[in-house]
N, C-alpha and C. Protein backbone atom coordinates (compact mmCIF):
# COMPACT_ATOMS: atom_id res chain seq x y z
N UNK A 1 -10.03 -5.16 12.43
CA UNK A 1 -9.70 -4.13 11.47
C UNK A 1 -10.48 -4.43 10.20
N UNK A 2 -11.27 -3.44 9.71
CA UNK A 2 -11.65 -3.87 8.59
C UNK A 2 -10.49 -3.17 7.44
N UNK A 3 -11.20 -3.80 5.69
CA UNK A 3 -10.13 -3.27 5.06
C UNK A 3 -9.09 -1.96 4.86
N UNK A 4 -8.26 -2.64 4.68
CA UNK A 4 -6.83 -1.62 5.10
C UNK A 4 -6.24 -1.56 3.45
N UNK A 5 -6.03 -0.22 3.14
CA UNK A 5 -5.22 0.59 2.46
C UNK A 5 -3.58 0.52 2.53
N UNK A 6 -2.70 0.80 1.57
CA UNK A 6 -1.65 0.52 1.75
C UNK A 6 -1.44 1.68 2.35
N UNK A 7 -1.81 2.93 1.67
CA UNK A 7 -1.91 4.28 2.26
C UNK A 7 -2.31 4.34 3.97
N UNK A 8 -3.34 3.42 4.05
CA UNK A 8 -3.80 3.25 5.62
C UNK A 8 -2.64 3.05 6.50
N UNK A 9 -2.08 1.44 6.05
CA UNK A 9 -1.51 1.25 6.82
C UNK A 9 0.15 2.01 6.62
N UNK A 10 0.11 2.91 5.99
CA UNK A 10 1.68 3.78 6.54
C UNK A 10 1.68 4.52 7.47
N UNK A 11 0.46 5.31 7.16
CA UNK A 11 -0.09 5.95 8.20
C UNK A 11 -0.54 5.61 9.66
N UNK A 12 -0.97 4.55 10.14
CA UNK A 12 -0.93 3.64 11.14
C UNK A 12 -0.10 3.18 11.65
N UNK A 13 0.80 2.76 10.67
CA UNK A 13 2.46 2.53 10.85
C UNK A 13 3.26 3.61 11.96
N UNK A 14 3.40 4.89 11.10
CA UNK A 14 3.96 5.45 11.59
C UNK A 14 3.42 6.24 12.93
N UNK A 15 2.31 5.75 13.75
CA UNK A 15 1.87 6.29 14.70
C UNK A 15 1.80 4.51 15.96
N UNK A 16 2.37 3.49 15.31
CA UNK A 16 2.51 2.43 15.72
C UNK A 16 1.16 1.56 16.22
N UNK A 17 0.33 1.95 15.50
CA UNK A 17 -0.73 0.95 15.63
C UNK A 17 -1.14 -0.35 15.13
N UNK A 18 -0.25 -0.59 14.21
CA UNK A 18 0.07 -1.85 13.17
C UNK A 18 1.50 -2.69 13.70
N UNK A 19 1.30 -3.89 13.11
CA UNK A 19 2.59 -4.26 12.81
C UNK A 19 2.78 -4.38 11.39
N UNK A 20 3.55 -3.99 11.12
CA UNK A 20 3.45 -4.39 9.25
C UNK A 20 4.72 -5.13 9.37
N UNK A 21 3.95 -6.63 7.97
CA UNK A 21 4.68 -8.19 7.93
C UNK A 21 4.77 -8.09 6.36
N UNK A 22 5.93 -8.17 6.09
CA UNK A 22 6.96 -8.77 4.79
C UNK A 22 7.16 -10.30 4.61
N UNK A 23 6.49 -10.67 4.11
CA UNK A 23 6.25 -12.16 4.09
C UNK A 23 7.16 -12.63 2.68
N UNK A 24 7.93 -12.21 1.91
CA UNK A 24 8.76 -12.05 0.77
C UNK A 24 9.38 -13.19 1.38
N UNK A 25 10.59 -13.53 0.35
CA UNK A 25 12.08 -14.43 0.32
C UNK A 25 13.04 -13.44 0.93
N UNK A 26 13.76 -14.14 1.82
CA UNK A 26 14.94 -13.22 1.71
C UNK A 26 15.48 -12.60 1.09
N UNK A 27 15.73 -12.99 -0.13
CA UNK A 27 16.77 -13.05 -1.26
C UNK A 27 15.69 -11.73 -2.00
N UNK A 28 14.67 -11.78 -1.87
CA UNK A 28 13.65 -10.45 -2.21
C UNK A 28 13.98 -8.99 -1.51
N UNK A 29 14.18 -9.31 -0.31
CA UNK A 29 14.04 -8.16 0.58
C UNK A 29 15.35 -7.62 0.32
N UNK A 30 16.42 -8.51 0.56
CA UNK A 30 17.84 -7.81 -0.03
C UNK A 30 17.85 -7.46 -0.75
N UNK A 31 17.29 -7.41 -2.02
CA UNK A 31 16.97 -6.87 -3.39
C UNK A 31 16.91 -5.79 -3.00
N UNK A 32 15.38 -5.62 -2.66
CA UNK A 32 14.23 -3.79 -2.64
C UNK A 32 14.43 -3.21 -1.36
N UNK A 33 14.74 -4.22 -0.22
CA UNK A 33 14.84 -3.60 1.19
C UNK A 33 13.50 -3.93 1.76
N UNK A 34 12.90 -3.03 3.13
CA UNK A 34 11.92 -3.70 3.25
C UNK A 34 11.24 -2.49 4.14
N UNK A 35 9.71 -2.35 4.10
CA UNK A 35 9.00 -1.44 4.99
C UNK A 35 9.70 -0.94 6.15
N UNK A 36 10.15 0.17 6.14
CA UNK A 36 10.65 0.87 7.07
C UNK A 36 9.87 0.05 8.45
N UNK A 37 10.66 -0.40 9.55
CA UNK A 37 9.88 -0.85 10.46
C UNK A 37 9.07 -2.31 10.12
N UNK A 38 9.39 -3.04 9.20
CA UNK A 38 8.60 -3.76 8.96
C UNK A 38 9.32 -5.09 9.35
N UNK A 39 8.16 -6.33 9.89
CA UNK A 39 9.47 -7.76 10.37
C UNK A 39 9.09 -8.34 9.21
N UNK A 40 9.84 -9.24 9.41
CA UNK A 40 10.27 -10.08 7.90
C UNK A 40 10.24 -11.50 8.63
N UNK A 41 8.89 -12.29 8.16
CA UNK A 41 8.70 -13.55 8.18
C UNK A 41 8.42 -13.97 6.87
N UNK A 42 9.52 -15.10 5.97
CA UNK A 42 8.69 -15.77 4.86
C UNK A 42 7.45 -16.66 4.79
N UNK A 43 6.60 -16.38 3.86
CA UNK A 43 5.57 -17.09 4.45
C UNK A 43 5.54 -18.40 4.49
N UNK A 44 6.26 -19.39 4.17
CA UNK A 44 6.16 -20.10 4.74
C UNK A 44 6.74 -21.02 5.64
N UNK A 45 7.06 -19.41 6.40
CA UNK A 45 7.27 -19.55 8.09
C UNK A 45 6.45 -18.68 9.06
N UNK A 46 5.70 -17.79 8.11
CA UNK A 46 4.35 -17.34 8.67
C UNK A 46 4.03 -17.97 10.35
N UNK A 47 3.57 -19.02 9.93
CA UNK A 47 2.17 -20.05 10.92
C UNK A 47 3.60 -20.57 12.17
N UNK A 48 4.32 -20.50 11.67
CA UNK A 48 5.48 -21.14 12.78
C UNK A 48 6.16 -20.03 13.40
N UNK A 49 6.48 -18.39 13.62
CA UNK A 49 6.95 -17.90 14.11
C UNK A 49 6.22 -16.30 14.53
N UNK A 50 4.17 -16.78 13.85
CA UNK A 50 3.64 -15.34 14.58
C UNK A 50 3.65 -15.35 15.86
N UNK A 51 4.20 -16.17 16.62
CA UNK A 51 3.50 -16.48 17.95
C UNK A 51 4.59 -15.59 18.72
N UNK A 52 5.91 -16.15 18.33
CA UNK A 52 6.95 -15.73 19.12
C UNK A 52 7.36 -13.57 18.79
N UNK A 53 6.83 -13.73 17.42
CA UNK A 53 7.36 -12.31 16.51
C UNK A 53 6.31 -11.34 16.97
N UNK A 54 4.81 -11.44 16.72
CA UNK A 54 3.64 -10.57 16.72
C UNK A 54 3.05 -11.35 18.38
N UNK A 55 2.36 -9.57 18.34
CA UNK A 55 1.23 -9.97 19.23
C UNK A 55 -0.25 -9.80 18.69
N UNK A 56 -1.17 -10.73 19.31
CA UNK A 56 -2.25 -10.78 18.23
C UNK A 56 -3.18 -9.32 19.26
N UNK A 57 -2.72 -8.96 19.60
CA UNK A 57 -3.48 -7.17 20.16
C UNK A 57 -3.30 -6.04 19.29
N UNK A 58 -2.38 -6.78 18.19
CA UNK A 58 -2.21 -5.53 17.56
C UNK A 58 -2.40 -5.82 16.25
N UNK A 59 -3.08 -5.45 15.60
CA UNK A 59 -3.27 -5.85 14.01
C UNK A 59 -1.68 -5.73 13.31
N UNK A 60 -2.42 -6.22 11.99
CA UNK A 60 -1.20 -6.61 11.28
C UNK A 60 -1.77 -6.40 9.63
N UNK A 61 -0.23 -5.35 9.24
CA UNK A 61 -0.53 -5.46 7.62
C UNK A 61 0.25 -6.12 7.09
N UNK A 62 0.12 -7.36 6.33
CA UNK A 62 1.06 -7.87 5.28
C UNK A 62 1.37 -7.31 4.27
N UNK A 63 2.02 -7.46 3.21
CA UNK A 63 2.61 -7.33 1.97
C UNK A 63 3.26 -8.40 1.57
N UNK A 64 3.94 -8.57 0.80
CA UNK A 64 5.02 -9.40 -0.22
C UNK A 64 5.50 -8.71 -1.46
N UNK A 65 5.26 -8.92 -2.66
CA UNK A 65 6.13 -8.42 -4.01
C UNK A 65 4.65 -7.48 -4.58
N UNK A 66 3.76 -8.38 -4.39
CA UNK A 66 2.62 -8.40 -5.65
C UNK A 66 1.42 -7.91 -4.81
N UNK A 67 1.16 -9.09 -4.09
CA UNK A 67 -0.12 -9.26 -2.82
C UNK A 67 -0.78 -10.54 -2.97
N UNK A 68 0.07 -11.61 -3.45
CA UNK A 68 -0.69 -12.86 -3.69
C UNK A 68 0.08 -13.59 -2.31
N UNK A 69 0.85 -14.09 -2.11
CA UNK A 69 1.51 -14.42 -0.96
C UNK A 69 1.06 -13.48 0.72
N UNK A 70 0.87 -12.28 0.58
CA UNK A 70 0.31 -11.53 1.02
C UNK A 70 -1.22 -11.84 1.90
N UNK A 71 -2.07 -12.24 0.68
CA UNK A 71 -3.12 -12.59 0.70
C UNK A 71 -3.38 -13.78 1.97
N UNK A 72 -2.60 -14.95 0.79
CA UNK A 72 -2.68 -16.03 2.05
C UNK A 72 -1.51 -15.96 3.09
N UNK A 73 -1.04 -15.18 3.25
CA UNK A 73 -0.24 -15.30 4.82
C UNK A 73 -1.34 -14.27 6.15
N UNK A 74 -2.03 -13.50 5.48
CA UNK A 74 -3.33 -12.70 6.58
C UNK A 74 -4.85 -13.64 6.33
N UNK A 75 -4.48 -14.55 5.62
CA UNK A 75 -5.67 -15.87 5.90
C UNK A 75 -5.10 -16.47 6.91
N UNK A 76 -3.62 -17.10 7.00
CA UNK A 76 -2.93 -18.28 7.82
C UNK A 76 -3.20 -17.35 9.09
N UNK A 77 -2.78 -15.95 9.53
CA UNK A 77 -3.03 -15.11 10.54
C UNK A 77 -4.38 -15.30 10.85
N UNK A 78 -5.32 -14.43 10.06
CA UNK A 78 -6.38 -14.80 10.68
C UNK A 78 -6.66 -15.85 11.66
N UNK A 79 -6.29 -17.16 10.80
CA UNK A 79 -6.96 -18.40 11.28
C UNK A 79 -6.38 -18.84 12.89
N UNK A 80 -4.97 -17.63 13.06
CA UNK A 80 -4.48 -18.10 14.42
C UNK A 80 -5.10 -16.77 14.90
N UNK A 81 -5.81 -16.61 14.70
CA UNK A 81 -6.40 -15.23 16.00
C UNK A 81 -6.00 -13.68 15.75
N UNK A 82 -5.15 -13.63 14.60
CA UNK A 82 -4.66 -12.68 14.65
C UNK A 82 -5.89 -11.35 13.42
N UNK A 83 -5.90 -10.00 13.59
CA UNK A 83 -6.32 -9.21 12.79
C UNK A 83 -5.65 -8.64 11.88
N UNK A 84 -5.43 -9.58 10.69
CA UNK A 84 -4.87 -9.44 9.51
C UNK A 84 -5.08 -8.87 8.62
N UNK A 85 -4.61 -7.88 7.54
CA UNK A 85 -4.96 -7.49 6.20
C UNK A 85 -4.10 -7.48 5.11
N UNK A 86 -4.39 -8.00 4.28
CA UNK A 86 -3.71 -7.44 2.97
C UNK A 86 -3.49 -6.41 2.31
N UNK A 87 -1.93 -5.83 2.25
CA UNK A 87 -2.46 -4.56 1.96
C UNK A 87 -1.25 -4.18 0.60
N UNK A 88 -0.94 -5.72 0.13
CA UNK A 88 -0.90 -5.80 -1.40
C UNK A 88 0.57 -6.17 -1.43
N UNK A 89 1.39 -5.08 -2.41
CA UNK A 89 2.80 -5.58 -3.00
C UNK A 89 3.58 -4.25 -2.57
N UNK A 90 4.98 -4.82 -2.26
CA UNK A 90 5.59 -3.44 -1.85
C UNK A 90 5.91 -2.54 -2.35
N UNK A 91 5.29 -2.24 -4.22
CA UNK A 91 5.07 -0.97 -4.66
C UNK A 91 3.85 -0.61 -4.19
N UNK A 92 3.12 -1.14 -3.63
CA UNK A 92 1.83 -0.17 -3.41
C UNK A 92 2.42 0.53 -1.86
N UNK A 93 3.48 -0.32 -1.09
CA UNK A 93 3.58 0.69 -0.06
C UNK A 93 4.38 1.73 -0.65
N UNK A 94 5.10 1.47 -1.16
CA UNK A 94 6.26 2.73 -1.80
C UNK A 94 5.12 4.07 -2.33
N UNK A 95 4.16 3.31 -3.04
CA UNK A 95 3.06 4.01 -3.76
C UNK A 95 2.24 5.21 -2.52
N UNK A 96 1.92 4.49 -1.44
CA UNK A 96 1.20 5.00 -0.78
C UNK A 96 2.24 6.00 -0.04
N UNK A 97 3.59 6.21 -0.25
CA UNK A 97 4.67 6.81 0.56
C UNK A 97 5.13 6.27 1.96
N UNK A 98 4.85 4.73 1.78
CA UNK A 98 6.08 4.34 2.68
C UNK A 98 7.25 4.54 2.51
N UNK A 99 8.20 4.56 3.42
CA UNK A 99 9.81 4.65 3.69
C UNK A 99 9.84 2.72 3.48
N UNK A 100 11.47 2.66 3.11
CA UNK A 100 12.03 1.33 2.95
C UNK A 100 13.17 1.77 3.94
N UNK A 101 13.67 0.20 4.58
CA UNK A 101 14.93 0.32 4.88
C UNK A 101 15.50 -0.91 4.32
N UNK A 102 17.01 -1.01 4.12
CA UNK A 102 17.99 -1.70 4.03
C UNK A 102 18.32 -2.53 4.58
């Protein structure tokens, strides 16, 4: 995948060609909620549970708050095989008109 849009990936999303990854704190996601459809690994449990959660056939958009955590959790992906992107902080999905759930 080359670079991905937050806008991209809702749209991708919702036709299921992505997985989109919330790499936040818990204690975050209970806050704001989280990408409609989206799994929730903290990142740093990233590298210890893509294996069992994602499949690497299917790309993957991260997020977190901002897109700094973000960033390096679709480096740690990458580096296991997976087609990762950053596709920032979860106002930019809200921004791009993602749905949240609860």
């Amino acid at each position: 995948m080359t670079q991905l849009t937050a806008q991209q990936a809702v749209a991708k999303a919702a036709t299921g060609e992505i997985t989109v990854l919330d790499v936040r704190e818990a204690s975050e996601v209970q806050q704001t909620g989280r990408a409609q459809g989206a799994l929730h690994i903290p990142l740093a449990l990233v590298a210890l549970q893509a294996a069992e959660k994602m499949d690497k056939a299917t790309p993957v958009a991260v997020y977190c708050a901002m897109g700094g955590r973000a960033e390096r959790a679709a480096q740690a992906l990458r580096d296991l095989g997976y087609d990762a992107q950053n596709i920032g902080g979860i106002g930019d999905w809200v921004s791009a008109g993602g749905a949240l759930s609860r």
